[in-house]
PDB file of N, CA and C in Angstrom:
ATOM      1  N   UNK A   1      31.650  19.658 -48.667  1.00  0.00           N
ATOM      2  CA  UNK A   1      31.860  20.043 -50.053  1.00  0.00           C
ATOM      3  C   UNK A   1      33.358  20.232 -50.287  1.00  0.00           C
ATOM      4  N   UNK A   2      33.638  19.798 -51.386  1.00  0.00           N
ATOM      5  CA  UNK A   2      35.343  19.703 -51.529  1.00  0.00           C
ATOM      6  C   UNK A   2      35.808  20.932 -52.352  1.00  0.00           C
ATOM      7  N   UNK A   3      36.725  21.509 -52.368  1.00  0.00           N
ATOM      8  CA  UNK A   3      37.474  23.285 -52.593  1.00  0.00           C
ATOM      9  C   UNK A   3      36.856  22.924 -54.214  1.00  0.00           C
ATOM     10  N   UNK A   4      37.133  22.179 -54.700  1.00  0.00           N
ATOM     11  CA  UNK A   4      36.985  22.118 -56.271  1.00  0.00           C
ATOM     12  C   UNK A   4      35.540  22.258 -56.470  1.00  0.00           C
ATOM     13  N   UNK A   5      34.488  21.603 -55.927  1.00  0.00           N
ATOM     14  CA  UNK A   5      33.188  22.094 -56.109  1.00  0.00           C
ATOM     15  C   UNK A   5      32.365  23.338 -56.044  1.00  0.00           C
ATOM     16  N   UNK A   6      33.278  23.483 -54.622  1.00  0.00           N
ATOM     17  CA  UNK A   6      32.894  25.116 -53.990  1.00  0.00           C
ATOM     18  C   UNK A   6      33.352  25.954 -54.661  1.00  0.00           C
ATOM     19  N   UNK A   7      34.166  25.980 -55.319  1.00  0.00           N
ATOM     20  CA  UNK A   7      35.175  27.181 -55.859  1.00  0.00           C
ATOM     21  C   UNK A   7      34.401  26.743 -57.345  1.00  0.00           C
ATOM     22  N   UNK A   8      34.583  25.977 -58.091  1.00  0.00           N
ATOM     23  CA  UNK A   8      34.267  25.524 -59.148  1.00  0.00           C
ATOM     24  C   UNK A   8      35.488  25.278 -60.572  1.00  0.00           C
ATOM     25  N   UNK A   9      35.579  25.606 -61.953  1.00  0.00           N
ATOM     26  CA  UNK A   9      36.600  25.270 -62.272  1.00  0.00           C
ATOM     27  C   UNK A   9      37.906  25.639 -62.726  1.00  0.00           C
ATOM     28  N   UNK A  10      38.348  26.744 -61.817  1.00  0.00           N
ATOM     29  CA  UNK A  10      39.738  27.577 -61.586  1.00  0.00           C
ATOM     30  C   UNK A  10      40.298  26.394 -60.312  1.00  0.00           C
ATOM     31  N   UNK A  11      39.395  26.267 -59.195  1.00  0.00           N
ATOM     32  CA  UNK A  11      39.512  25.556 -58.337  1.00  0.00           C
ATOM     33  C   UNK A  11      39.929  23.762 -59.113  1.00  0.00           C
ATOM     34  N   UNK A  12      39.178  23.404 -59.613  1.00  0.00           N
ATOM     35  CA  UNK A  12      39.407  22.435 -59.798  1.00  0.00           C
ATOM     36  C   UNK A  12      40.682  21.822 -61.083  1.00  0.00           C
ATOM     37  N   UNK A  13      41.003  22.934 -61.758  1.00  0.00           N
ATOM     38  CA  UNK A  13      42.225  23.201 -62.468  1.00  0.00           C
ATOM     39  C   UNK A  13      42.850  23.054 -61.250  1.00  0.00           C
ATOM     40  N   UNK A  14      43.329  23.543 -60.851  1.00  0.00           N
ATOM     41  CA  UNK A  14      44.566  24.017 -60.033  1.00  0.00           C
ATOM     42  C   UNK A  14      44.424  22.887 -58.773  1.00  0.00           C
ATOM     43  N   UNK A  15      43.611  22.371 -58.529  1.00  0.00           N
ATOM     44  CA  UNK A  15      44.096  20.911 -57.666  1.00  0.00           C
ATOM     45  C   UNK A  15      44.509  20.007 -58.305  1.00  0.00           C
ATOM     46  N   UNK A  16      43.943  19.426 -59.699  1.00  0.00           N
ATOM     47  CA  UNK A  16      43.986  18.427 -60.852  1.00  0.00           C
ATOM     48  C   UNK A  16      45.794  18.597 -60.913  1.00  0.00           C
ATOM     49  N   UNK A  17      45.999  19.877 -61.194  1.00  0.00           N
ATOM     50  CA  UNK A  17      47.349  20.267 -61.966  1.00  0.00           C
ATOM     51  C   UNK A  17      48.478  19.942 -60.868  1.00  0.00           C
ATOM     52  N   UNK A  18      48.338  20.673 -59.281  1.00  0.00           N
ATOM     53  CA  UNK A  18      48.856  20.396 -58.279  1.00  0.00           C
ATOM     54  C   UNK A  18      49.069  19.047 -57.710  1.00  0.00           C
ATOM     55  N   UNK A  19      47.493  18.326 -57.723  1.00  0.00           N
ATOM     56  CA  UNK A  19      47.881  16.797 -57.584  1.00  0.00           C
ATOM     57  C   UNK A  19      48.420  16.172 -57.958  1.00  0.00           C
ATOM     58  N   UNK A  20      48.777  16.280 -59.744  1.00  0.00           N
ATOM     59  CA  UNK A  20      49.679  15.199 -60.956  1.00  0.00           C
ATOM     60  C   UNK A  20      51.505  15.346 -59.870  1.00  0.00           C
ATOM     61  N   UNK A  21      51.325  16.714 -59.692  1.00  0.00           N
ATOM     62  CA  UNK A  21      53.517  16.654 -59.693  1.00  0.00           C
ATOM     63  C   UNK A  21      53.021  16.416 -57.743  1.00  0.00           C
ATOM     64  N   UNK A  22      52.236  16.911 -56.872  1.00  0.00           N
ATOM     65  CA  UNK A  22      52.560  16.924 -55.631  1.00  0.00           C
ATOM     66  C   UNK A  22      51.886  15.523 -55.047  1.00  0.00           C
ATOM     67  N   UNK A  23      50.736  15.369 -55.295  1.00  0.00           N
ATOM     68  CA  UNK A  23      49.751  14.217 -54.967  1.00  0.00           C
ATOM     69  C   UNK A  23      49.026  14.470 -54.618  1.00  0.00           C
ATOM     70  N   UNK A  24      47.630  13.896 -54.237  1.00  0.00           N
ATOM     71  CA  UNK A  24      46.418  14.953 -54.135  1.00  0.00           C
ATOM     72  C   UNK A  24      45.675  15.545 -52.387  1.00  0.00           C
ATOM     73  N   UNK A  25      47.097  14.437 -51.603  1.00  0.00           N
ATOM     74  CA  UNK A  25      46.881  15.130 -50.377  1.00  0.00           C
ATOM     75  C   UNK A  25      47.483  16.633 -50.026  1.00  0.00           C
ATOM     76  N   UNK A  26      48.922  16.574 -50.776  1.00  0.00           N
ATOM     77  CA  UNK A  26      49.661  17.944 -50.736  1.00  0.00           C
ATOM     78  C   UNK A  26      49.107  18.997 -51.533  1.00  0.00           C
ATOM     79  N   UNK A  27      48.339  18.281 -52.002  1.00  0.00           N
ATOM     80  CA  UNK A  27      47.514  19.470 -53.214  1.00  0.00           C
ATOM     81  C   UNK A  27      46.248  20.293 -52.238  1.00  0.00           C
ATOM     82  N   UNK A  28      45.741  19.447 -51.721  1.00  0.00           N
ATOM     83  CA  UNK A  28      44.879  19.975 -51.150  1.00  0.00           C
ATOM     84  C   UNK A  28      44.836  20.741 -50.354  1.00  0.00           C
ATOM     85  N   UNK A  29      46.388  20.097 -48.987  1.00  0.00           N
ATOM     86  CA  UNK A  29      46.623  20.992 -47.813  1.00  0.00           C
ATOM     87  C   UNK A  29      46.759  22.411 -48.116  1.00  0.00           C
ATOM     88  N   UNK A  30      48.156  22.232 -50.119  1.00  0.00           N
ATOM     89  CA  UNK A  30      48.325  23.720 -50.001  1.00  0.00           C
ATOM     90  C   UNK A  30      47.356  24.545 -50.417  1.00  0.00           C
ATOM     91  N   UNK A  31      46.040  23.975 -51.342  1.00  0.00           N
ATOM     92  CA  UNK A  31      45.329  24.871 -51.761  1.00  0.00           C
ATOM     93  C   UNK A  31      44.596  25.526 -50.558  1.00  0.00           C
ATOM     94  N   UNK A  32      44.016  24.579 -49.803  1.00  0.00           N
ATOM     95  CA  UNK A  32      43.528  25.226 -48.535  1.00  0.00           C
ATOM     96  C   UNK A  32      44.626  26.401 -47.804  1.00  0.00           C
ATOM     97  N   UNK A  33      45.756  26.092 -47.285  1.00  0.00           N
ATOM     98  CA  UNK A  33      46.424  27.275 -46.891  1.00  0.00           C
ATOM     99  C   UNK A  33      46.595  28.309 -47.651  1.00  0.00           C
ATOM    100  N   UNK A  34      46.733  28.268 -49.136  1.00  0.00           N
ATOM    101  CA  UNK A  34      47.001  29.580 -50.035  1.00  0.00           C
ATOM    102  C   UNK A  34      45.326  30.321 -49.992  1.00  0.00           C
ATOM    103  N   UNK A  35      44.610  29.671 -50.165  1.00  0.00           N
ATOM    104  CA  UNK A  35      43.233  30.123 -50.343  1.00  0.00           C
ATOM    105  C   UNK A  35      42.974  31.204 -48.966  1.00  0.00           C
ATOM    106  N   UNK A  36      43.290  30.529 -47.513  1.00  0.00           N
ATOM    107  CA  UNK A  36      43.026  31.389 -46.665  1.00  0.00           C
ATOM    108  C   UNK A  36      43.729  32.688 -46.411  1.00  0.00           C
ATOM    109  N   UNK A  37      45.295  31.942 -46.762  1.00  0.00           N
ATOM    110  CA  UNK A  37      46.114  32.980 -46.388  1.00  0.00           C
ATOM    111  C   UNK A  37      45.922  34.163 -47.537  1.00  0.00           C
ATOM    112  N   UNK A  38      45.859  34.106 -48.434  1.00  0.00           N
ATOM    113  CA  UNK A  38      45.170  35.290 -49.236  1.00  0.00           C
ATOM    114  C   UNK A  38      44.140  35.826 -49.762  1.00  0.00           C
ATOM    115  N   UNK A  39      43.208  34.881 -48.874  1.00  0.00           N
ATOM    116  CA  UNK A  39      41.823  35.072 -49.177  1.00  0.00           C
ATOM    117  C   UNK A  39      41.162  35.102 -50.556  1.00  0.00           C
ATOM    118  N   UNK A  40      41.598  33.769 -51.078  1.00  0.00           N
ATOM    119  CA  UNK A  40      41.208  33.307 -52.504  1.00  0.00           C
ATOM    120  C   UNK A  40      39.828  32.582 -52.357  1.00  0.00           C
ATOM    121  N   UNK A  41      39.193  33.012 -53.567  1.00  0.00           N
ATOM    122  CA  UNK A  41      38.471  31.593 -54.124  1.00  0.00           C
ATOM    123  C   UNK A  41      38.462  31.742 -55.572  1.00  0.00           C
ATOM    124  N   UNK A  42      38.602  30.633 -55.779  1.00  0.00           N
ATOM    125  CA  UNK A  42      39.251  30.358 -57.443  1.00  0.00           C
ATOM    126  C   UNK A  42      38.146  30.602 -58.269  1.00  0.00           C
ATOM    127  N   UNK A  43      37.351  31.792 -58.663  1.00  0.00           N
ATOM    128  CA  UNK A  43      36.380  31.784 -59.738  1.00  0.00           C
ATOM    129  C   UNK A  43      36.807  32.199 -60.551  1.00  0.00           C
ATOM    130  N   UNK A  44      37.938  33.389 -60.841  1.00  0.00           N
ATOM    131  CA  UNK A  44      37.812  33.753 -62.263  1.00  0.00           C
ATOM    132  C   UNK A  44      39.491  33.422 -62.280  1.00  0.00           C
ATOM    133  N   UNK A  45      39.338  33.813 -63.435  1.00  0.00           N
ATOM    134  CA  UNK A  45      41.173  33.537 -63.936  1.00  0.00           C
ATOM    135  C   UNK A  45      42.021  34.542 -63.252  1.00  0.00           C
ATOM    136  N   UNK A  46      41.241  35.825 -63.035  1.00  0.00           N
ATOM    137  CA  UNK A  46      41.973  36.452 -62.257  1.00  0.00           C
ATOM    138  C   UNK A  46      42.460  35.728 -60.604  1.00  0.00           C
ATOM    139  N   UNK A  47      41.641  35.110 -60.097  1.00  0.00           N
ATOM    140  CA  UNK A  47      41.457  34.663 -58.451  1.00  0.00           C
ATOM    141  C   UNK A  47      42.728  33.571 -59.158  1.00  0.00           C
ATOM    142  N   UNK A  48      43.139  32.706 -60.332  1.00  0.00           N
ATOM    143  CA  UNK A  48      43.805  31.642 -60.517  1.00  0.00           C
ATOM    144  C   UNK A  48      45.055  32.442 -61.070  1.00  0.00           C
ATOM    145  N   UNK A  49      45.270  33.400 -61.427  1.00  0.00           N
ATOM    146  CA  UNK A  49      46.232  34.113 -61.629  1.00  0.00           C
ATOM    147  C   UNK A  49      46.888  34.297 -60.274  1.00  0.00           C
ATOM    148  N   UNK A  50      46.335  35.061 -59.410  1.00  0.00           N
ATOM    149  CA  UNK A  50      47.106  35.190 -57.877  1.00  0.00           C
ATOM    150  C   UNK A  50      47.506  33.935 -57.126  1.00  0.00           C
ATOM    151  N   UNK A  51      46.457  32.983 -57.158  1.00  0.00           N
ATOM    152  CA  UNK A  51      46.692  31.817 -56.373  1.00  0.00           C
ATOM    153  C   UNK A  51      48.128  31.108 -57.066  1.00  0.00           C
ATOM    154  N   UNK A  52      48.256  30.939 -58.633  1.00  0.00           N
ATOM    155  CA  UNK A  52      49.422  30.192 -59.204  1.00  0.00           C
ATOM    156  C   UNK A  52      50.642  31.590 -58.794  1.00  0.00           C
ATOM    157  N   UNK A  53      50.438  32.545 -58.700  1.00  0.00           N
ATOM    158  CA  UNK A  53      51.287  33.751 -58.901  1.00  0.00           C
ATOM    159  C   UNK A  53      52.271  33.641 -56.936  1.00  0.00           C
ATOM    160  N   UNK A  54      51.220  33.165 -55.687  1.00  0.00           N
ATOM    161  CA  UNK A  54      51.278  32.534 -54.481  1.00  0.00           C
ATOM    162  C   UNK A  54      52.232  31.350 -54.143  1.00  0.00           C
ATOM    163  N   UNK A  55      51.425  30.527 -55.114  1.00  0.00           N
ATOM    164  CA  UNK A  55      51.975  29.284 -55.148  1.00  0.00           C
ATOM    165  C   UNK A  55      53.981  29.381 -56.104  1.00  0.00           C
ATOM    166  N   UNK A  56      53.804  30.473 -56.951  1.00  0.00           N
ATOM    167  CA  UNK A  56      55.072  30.507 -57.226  1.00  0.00           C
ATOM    168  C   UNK A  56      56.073  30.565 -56.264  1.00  0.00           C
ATOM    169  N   UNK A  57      55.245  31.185 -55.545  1.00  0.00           N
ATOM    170  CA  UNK A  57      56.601  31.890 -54.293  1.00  0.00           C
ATOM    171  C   UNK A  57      57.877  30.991 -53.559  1.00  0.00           C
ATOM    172  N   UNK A  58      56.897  29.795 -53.802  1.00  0.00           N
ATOM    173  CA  UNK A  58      57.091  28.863 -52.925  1.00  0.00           C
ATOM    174  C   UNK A  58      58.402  28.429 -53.518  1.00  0.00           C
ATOM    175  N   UNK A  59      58.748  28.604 -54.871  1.00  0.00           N
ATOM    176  CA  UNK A  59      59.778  27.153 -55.393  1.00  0.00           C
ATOM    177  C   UNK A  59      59.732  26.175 -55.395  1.00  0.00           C
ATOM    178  N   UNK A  60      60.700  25.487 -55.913  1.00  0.00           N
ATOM    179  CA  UNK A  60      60.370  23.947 -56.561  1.00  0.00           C
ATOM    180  C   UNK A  60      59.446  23.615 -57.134  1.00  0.00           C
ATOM    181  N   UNK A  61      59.338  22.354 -56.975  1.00  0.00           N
ATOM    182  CA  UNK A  61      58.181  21.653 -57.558  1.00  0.00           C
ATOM    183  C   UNK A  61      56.668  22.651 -57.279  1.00  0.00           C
ATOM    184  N   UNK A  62      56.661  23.111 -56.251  1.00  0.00           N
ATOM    185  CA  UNK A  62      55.242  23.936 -55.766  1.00  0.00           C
ATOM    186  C   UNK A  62      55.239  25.208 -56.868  1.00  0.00           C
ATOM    187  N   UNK A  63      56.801  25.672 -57.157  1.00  0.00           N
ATOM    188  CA  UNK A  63      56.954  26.966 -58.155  1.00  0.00           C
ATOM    189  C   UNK A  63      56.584  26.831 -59.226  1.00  0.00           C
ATOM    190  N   UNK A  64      56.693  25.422 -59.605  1.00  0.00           N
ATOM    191  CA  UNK A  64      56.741  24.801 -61.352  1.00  0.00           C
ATOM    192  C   UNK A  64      55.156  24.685 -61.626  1.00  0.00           C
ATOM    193  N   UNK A  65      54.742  24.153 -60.642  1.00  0.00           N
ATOM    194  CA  UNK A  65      53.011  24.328 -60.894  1.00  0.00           C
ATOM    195  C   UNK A  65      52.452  25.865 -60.772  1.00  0.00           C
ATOM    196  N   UNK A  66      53.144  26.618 -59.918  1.00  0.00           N
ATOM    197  CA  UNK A  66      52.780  28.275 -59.660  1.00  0.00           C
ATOM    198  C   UNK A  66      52.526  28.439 -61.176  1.00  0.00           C
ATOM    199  N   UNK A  67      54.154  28.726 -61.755  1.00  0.00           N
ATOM    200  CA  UNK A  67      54.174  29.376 -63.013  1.00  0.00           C
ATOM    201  C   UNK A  67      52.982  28.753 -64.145  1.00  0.00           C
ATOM    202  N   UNK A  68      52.881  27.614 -64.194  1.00  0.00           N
ATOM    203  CA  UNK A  68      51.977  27.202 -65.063  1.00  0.00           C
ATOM    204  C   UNK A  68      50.471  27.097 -64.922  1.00  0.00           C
ATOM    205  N   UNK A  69      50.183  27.374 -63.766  1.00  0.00           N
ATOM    206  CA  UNK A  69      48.874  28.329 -63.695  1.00  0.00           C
ATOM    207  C   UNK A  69      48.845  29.882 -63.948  1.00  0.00           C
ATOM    208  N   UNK A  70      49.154  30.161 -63.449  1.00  0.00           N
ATOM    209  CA  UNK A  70      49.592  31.583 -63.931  1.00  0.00           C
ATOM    210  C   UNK A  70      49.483  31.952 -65.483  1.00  0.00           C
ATOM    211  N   UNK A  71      50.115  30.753 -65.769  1.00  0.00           N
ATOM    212  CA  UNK A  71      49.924  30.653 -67.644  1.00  0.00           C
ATOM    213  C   UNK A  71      48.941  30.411 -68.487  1.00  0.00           C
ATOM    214  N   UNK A  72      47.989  29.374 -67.885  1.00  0.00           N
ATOM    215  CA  UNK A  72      47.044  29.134 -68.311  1.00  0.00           C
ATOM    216  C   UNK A  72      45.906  30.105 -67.626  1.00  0.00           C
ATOM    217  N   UNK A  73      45.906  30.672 -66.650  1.00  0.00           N
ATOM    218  CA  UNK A  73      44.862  31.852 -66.157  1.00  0.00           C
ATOM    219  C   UNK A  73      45.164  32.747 -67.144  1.00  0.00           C
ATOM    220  N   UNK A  74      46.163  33.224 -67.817  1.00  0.00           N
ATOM    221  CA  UNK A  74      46.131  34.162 -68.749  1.00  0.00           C
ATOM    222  C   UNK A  74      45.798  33.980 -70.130  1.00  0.00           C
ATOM    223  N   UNK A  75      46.188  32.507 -69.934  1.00  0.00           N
ATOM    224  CA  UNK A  75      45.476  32.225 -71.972  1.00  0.00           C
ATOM    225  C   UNK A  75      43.800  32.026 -71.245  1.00  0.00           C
ATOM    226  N   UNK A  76      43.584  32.263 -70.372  1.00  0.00           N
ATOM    227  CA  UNK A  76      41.760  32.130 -69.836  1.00  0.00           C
ATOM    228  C   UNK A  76      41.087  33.474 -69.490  1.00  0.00           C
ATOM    229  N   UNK A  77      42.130  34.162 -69.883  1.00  0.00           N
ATOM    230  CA  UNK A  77      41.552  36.035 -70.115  1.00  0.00           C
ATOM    231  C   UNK A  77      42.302  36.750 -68.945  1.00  0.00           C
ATOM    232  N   UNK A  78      43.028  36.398 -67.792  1.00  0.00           N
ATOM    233  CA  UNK A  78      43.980  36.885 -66.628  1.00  0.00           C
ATOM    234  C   UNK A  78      44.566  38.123 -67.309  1.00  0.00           C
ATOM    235  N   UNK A  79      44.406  38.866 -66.613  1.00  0.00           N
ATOM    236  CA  UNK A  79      45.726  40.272 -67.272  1.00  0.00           C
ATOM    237  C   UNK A  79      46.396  40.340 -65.972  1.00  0.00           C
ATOM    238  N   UNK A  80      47.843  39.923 -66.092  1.00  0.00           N
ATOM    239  CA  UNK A  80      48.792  40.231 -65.149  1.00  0.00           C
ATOM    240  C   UNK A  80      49.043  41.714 -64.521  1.00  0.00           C
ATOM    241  N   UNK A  81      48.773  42.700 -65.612  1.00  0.00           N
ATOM    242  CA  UNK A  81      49.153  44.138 -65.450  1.00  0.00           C
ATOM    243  C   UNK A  81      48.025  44.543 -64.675  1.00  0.00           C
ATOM    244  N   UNK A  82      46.529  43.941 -64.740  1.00  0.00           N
ATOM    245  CA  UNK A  82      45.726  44.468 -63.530  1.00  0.00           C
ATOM    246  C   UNK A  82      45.594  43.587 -62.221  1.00  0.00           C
ATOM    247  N   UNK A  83      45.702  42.475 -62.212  1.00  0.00           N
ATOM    248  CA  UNK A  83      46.026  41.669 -61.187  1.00  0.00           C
ATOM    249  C   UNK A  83      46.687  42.205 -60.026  1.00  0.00           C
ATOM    250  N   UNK A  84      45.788  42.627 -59.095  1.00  0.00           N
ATOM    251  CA  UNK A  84      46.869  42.878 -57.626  1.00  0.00           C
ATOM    252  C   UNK A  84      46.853  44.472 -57.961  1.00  0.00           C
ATOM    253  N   UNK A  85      46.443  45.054 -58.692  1.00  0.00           N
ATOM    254  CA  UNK A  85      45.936  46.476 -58.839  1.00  0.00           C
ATOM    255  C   UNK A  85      45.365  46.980 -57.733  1.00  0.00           C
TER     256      UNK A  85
END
């Protein structure tokens, strides 16, 4: 089963979005490493708030997709101010 199915569609945002600028092998490796290393799974906007908020960390091109999940998890109901509460 592939992260986007399993997870469903926070998951599958955020590979779609990652694949366009990285490609969809680098998309995948990093979603898999961010997912474990912080023990994500992408169901709610909150879980896609942290994961793009992760993925910021990174910079560059990996930062530019961070921030803009992050953005769209919050126009999808995300509250930054409880996030990581």
């Amino acid at each position: 089963m592939s992260p986007a199915s399993a997870d469903g569609e926070y998951a599958a945002l955020a590979l779609e979005k990652m694949g366009a600028v990285l490609g969809p092998a680098r998309a995948r490796e990093l979603y898999t490493q961010l997912c474990e290393r912080h023990r994500l799974t992408l169901k709610t906007a909150d879980d896609l708030y942290r994961f793009g908020a992760a993925l910021a960390q990174l910079g560059g091109f990996e930062g530019a997709v961070g921030a803009l999940l992050t953005v769209r998890a919050v126009m999808n109901g995300a509250s930054p101010h409880t996030v990581g509460a």
